[in-house]
Protein backbone atom coordinates (compact mmCIF):
# COMPACT_ATOMS: atom_id res chain seq x y z
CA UNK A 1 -23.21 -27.90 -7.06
CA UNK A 2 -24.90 -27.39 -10.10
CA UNK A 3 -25.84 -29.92 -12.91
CA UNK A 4 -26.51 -27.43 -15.61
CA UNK A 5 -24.28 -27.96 -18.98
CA UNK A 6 -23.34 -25.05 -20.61
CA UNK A 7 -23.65 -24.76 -24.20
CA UNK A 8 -20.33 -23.60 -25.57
CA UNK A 9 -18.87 -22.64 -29.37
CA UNK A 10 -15.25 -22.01 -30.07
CA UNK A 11 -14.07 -19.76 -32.15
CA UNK A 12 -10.82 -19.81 -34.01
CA UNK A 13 -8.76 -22.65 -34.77
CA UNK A 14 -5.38 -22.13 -34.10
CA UNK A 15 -4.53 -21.79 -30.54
CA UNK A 16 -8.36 -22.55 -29.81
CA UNK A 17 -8.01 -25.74 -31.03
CA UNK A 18 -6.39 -26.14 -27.44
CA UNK A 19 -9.37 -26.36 -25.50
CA UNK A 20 -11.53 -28.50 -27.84
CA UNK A 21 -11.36 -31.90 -25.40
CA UNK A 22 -11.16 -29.69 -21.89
CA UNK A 23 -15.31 -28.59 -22.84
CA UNK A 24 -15.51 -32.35 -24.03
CA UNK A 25 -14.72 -33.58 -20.61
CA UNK A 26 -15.44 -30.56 -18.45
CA UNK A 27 -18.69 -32.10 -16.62
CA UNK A 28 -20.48 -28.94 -16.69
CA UNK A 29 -19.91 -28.04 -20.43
CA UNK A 30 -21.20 -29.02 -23.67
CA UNK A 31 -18.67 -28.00 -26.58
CA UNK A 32 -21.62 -27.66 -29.61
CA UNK A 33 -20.34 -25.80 -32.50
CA UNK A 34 -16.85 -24.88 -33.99
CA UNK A 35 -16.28 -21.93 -36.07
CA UNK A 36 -13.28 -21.48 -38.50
CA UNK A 37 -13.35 -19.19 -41.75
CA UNK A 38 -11.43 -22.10 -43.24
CA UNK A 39 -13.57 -24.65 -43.78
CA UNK A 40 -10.78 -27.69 -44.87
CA UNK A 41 -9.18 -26.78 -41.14
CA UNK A 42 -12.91 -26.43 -39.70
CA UNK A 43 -14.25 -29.75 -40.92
CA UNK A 44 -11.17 -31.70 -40.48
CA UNK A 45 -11.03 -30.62 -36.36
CA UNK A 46 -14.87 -31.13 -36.37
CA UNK A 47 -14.59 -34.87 -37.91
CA UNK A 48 -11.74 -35.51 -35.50
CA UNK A 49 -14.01 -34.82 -32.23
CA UNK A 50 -16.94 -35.46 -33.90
CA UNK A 51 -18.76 -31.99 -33.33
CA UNK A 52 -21.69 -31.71 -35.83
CA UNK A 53 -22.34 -28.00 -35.54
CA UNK A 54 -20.09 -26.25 -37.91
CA UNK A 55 -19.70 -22.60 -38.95
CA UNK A 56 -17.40 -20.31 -41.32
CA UNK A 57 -19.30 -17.36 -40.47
CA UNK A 58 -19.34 -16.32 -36.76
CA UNK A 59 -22.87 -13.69 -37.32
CA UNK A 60 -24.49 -17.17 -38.18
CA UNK A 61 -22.94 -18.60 -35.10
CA UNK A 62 -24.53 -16.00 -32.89
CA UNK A 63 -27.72 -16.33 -34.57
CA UNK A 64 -27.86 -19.63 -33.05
CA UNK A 65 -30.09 -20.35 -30.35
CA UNK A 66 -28.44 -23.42 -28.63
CA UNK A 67 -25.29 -21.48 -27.62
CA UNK A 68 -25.21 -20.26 -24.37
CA UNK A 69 -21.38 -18.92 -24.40
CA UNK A 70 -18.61 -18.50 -27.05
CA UNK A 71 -14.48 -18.74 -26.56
CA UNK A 72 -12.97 -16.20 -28.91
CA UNK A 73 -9.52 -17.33 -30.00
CA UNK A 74 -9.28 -15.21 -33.10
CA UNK A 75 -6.28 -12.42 -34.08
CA UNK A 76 -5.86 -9.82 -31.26
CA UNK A 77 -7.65 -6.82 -33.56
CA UNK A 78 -11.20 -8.76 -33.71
CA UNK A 79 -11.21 -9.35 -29.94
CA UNK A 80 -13.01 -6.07 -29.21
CA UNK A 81 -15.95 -6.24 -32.12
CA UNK A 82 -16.41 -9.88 -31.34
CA UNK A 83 -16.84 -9.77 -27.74
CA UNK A 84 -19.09 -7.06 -28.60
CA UNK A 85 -21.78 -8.83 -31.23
CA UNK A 86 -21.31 -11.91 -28.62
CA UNK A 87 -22.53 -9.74 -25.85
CA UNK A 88 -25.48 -7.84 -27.81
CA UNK A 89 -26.38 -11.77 -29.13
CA UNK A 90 -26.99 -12.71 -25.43
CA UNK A 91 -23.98 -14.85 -24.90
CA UNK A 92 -21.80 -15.31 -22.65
CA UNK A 93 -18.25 -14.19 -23.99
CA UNK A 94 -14.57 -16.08 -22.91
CA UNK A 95 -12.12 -14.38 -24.96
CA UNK A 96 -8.04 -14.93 -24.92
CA UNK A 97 -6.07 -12.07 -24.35
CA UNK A 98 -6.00 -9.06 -24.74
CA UNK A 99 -9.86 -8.13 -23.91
CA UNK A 100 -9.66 -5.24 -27.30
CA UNK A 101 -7.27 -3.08 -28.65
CA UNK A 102 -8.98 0.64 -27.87
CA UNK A 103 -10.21 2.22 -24.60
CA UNK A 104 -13.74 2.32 -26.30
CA UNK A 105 -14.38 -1.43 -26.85
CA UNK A 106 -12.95 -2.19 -23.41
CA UNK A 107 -16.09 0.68 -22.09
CA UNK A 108 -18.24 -0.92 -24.23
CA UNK A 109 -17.68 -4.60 -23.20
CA UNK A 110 -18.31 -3.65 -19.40
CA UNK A 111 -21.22 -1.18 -20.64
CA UNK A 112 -22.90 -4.32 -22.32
CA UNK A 113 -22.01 -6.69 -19.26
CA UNK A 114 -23.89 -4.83 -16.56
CA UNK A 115 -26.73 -3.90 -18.68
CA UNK A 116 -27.34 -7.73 -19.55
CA UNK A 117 -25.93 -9.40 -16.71
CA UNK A 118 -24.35 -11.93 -18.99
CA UNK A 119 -20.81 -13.20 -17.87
CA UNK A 120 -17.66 -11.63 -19.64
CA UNK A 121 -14.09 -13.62 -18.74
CA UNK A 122 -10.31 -12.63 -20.72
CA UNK A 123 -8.81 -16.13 -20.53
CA UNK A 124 -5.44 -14.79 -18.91
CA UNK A 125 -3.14 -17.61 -18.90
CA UNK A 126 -0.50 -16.73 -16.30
CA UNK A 127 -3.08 -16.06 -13.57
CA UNK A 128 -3.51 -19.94 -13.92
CA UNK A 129 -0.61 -21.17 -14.60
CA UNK A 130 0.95 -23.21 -11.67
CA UNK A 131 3.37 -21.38 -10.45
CA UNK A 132 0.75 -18.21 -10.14
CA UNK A 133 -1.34 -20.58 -8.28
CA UNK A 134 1.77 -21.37 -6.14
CA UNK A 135 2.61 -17.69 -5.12
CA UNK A 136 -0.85 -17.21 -4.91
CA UNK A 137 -1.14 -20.08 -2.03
CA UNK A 138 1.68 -18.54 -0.55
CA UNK A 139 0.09 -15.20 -0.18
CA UNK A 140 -3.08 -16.52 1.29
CA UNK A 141 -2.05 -18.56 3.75
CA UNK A 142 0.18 -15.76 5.43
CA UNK A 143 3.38 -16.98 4.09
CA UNK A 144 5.08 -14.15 2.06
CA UNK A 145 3.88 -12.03 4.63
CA UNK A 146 3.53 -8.36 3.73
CA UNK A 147 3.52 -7.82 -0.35
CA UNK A 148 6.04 -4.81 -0.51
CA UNK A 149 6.67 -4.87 -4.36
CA UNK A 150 5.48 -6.57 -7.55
CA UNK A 151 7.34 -7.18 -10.78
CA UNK A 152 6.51 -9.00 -14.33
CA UNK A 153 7.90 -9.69 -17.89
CA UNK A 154 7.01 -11.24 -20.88
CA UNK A 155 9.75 -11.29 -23.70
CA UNK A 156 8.98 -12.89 -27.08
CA UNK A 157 10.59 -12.64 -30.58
CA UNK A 158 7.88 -12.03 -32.61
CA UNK A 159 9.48 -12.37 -36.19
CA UNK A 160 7.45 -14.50 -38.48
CA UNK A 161 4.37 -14.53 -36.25
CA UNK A 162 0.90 -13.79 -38.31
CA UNK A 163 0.82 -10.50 -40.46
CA UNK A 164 -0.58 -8.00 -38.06
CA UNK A 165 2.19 -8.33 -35.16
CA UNK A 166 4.97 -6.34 -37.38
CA UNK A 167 5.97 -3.58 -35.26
CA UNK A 168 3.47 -4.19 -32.56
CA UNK A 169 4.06 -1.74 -29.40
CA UNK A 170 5.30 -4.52 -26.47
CA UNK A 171 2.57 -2.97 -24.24
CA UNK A 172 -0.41 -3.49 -26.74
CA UNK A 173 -0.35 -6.86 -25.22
CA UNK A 174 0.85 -6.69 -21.94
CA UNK A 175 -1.65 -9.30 -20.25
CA UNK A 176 0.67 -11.72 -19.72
CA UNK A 177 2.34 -9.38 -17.45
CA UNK A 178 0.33 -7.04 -16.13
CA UNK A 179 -2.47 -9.63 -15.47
CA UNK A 180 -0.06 -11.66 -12.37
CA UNK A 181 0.98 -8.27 -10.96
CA UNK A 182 -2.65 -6.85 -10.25
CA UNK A 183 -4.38 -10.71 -9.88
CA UNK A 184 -1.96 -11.69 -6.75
CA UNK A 185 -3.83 -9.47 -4.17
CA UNK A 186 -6.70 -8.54 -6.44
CA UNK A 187 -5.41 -5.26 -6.96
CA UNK A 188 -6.33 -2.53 -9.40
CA UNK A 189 -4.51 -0.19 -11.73
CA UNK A 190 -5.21 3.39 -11.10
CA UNK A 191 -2.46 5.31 -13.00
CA UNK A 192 0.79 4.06 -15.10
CA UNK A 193 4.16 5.60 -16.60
CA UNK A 194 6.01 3.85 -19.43
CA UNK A 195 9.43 4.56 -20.64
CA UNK A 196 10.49 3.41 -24.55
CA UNK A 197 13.86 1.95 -25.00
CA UNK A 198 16.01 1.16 -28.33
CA UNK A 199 14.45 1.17 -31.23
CA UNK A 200 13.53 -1.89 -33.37
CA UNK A 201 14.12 -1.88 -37.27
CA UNK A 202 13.05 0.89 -39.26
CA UNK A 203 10.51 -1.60 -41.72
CA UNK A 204 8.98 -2.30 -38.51
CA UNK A 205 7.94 1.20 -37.20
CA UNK A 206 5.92 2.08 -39.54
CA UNK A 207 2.81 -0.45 -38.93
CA UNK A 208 1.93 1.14 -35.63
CA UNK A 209 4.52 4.24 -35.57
CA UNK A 210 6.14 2.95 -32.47
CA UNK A 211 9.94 2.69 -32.37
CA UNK A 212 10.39 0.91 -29.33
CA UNK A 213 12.15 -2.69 -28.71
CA UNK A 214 11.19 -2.02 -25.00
CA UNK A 215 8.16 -0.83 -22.98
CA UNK A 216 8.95 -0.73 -19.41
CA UNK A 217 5.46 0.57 -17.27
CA UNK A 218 5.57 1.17 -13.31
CA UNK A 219 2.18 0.97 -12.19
CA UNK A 220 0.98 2.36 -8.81
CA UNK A 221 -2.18 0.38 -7.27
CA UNK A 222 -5.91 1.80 -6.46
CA UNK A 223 -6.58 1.97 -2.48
CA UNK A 224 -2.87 0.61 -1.86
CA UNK A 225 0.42 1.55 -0.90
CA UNK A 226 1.62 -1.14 -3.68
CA UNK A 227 3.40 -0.61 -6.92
CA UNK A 228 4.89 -2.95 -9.53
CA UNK A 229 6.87 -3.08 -12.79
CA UNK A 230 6.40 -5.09 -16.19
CA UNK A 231 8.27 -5.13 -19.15
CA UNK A 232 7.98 -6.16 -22.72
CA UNK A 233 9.56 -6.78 -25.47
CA UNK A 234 8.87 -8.21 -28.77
CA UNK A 235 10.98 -7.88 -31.52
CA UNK A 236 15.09 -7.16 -31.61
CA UNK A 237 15.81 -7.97 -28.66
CA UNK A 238 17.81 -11.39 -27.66
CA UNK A 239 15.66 -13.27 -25.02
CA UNK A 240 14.42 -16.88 -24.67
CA UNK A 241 10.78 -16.53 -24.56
CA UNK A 242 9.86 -15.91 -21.11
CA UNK A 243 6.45 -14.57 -19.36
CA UNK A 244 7.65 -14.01 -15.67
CA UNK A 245 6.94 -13.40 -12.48
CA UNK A 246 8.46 -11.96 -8.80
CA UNK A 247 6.87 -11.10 -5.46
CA UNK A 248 8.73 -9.72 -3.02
CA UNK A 249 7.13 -10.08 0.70
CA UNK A 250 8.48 -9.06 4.54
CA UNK A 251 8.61 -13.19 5.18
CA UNK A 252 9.27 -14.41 1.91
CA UNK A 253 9.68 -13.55 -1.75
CA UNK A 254 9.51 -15.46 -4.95
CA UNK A 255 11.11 -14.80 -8.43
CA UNK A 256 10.54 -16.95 -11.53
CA UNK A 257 13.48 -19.04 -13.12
CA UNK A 258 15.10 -16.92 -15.47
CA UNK A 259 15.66 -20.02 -18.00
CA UNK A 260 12.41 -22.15 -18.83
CA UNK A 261 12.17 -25.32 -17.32
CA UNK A 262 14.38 -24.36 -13.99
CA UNK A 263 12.84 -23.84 -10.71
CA UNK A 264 11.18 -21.02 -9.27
CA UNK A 265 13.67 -19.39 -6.34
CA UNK A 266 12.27 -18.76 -3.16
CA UNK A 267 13.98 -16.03 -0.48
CA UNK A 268 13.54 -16.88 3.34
CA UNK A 269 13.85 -13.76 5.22
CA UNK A 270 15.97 -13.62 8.97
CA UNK A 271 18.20 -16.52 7.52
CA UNK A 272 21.93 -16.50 7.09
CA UNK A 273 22.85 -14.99 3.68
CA UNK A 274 24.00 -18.34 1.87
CA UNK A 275 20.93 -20.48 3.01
CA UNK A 276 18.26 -17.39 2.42
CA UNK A 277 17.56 -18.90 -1.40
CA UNK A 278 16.05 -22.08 -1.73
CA UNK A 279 15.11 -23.44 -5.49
CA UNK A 280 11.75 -24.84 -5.31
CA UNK A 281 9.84 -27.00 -8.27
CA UNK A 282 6.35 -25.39 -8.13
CA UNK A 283 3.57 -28.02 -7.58
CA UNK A 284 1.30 -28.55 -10.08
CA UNK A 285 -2.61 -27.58 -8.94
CA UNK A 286 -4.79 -30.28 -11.43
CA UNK A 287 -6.11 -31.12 -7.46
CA UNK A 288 -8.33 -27.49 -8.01
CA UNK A 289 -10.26 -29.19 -11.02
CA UNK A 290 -12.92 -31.89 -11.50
CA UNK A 291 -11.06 -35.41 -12.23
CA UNK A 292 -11.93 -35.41 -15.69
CA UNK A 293 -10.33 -32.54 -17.04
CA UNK A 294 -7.34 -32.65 -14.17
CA UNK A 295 -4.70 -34.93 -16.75
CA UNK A 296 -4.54 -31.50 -19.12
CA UNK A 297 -2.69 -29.86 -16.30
CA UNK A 298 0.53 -31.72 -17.01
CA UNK A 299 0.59 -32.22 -21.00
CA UNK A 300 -0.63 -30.72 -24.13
CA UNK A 301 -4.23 -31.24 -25.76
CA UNK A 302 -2.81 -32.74 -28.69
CA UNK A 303 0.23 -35.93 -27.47
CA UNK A 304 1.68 -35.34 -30.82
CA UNK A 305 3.97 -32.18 -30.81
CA UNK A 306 3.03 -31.12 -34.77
CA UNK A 307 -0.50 -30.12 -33.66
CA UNK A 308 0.42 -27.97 -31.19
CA UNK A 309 -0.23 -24.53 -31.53
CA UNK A 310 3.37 -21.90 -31.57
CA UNK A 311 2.04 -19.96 -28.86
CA UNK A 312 1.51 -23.22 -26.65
CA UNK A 313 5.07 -24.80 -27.71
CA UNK A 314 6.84 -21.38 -27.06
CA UNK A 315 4.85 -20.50 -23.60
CA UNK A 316 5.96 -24.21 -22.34
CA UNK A 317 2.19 -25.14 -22.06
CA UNK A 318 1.17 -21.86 -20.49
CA UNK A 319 1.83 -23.21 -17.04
CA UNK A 320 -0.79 -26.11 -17.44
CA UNK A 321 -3.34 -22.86 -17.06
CA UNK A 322 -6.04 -24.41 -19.80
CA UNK A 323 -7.86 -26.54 -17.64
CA UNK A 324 -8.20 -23.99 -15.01
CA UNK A 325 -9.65 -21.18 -17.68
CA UNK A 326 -11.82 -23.41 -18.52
CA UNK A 327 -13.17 -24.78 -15.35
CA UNK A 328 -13.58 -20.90 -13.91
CA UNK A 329 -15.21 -19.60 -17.11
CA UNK A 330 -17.54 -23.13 -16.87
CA UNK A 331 -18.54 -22.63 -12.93
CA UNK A 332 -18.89 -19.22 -13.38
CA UNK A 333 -21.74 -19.66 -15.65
CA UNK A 334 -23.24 -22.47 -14.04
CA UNK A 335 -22.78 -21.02 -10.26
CA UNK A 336 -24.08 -17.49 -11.43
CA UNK A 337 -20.71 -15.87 -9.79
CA UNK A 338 -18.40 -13.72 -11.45
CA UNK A 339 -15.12 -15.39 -13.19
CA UNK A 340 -11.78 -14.07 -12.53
CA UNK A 341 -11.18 -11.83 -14.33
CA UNK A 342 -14.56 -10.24 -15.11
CA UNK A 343 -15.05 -7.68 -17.37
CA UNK A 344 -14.15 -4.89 -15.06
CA UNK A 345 -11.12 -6.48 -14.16
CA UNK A 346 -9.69 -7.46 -17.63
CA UNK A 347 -10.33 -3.80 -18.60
CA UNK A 348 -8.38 -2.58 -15.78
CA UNK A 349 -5.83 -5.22 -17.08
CA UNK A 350 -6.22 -4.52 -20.81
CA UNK A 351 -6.52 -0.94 -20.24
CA UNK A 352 -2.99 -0.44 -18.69
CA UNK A 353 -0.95 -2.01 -21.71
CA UNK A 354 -3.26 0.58 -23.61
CA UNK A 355 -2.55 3.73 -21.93
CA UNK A 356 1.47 2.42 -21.33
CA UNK A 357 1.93 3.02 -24.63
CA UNK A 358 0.40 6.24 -24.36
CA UNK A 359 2.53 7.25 -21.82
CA UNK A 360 5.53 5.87 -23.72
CA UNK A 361 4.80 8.21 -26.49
CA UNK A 362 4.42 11.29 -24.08
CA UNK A 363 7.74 10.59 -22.65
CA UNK A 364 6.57 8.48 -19.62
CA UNK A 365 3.71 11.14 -18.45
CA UNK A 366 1.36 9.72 -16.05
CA UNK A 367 -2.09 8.83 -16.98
CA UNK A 368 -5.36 7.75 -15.21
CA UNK A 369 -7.12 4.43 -15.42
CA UNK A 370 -10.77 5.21 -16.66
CA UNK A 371 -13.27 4.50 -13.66
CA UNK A 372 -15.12 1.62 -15.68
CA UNK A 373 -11.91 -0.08 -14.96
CA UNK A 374 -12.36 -0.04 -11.20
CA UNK A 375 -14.83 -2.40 -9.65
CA UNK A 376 -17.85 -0.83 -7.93
């Protein structure tokens, strides 16, 4: 094991704010710098874990030659161009979801990868979260025996969420969805077809020209006889916020409650009909992590609920997944291995609510995954 610290700076404030003490405790990290482009909200987190380095402007961040890595937490359209200046700054990039917005800065984040060999990780949540890492247990040791069919969903109303969701097409971010379907058995993405449904209100459309209140994308898998679904839906359409997921195996399958808070079901093949469900609590997987950082499995960053960031309150914690980013983005870079999910993979990921969309607005035509999207 290594004892190298890695120097990191966050970057936004809002739902960043989240992983301020994990870095303070992760035994491999060294959380050095905070950047905000408010500076009342910047200093006020800074004085309250006492972090000395301090910037409104994130080019004077990467001028800085004590980071070794930067978190991106900033609105979905700056993902891309950040990642981007990170990666041609020589650091190391962790960026929440999704990896960019266009085809292009998804090309160019692997492009910049490989040529440096620095480490590029999208900080996918549900891939984490611990009933993921339940399923996934499942899966390896034998017990669902053969995957036959995948399915996801992540449903969200969206009104009165920052200024540039408005009208947002469901599968411009689809992570959350797509990321579990394709992470389970490490699969890849070669082609998609989306179908729109409904239509949301006519103020809406306009911001992105995309009517739809649903985006519903089968994708078939690369070197696989596997295909899943996802849906999406963010805005006129009556759902408790839900990110979900289902496998269904030859031995066993598991779906995700359909309320929040209720146990995941689990279907035991060969028994008789009544007794083939069983409701099972998922176990939570802090026992993965180093002891310091295991306690932020099972409760917020922040006890008090006020400081908790919308997307954490709605997401029910995010399946205690912070501690777990964290950790894999930390040992990554200290064990010179590549996180989960690389740049290469969160393309593929990324890259699929992209071209969804596409196909959405062709009537459901299929279309390719690029081949920077498929690992070497």
């Amino acid at each position: 094991m290594s004892t190298q610290k890695i120097n990191i700076a966050i970057v936004g404030l809002g739902f960043g704010a989240e992983f301020i003490p994990i870095y303070q405790k992760h035994p491999h990290a060294n959380l050095v710098a905070l950047c905000q482009r408010n500076e009342e909200k910047l200093n006020q987190l800074a004085d309250t874990f006492h972090i000395e380095k301090r910037y409104t402007s994130y080019e004077e961040l990467l001028n800085d030659p004590d980071i070794d890595a930067v978190h991106i937490n900033t609105p979905i359209p700056d993902h891309g161009r950040q990642s981007i200046l990170a990666l041609k700054a020589g650091k190391h990039v962790a960026c929440t979801v999704p990896m960019a917005t266009t085809i292009e800065e998804c090309e160019e984040i692997v492009r910049l990868t490989e040529e440096s060999g620095l480490s590029y990780m999208m900080m996918e949540t549900v891939v984490y979260a611990r009933e993921f890492l339940y399923m996934k247990e499942l899966y390896e040791n034998g017990d669902l025996g053969k995957v036959q069919f995948l399915k996801a969903s992540h449903q969200q109303d969206m009104d009165g969420w920052p200024n540039y969701w408005p009208g947002l097409p469901p599968m411009h971010y689809a992570t959350h969805c797509v990321g579990p379907v394709l992470a389970l058995t490490r699969g890849e993405a070669e082609y998609v077809s989306c179908f729109g449904s409904g239509t949301i209100r006519e103020e809406l459309i306009p911001h992105y020209n995309s009517p739809f209140a649903v985006e519903t994308t089968h994708i078939k898998f690369r070197n696989s006889d596997l295909s899943a679904q996802v849906y999406r839906s963010l805005f006129d359409v009556a759902r408790q916020y839900r990110e979900s997921f289902e496998v269904y195996g030859s031995k066993k399958s598991v779906e995700w409650p359909l309320i929040e808070g209720k146990p995941l079901v689990v279907h035991t093949a060969k028994k008789p009909e009544p007794e083939i469900p069983e409701e099972i609590e998922s176990p939570d997987f802090a026992k993965l992590l180093p002891k310091e950082i295991q306690h932020f499995t099972t409760q917020g960053v922040y006890d008090s609920e006020e400081h908790q960031h919308l997307s954490f309150t709605q997401g029910a914690g995010h399946g205690g997944s912070h501690p777990h980013l964290v950790h894999e983005f930390v040992n990554a870079l200290t064990e010179w291995k590549s996180p989960y999910p690389n740049a290469r993979q969160s393309a593929n990921i990324t890259c699929v609510g992209i071209l969804a969309h596409e196909s959405a607005l062709k009537g459901g035509e299929l279309i390719k995954l690029p081949d920077f999207t498929f690992e070497k």
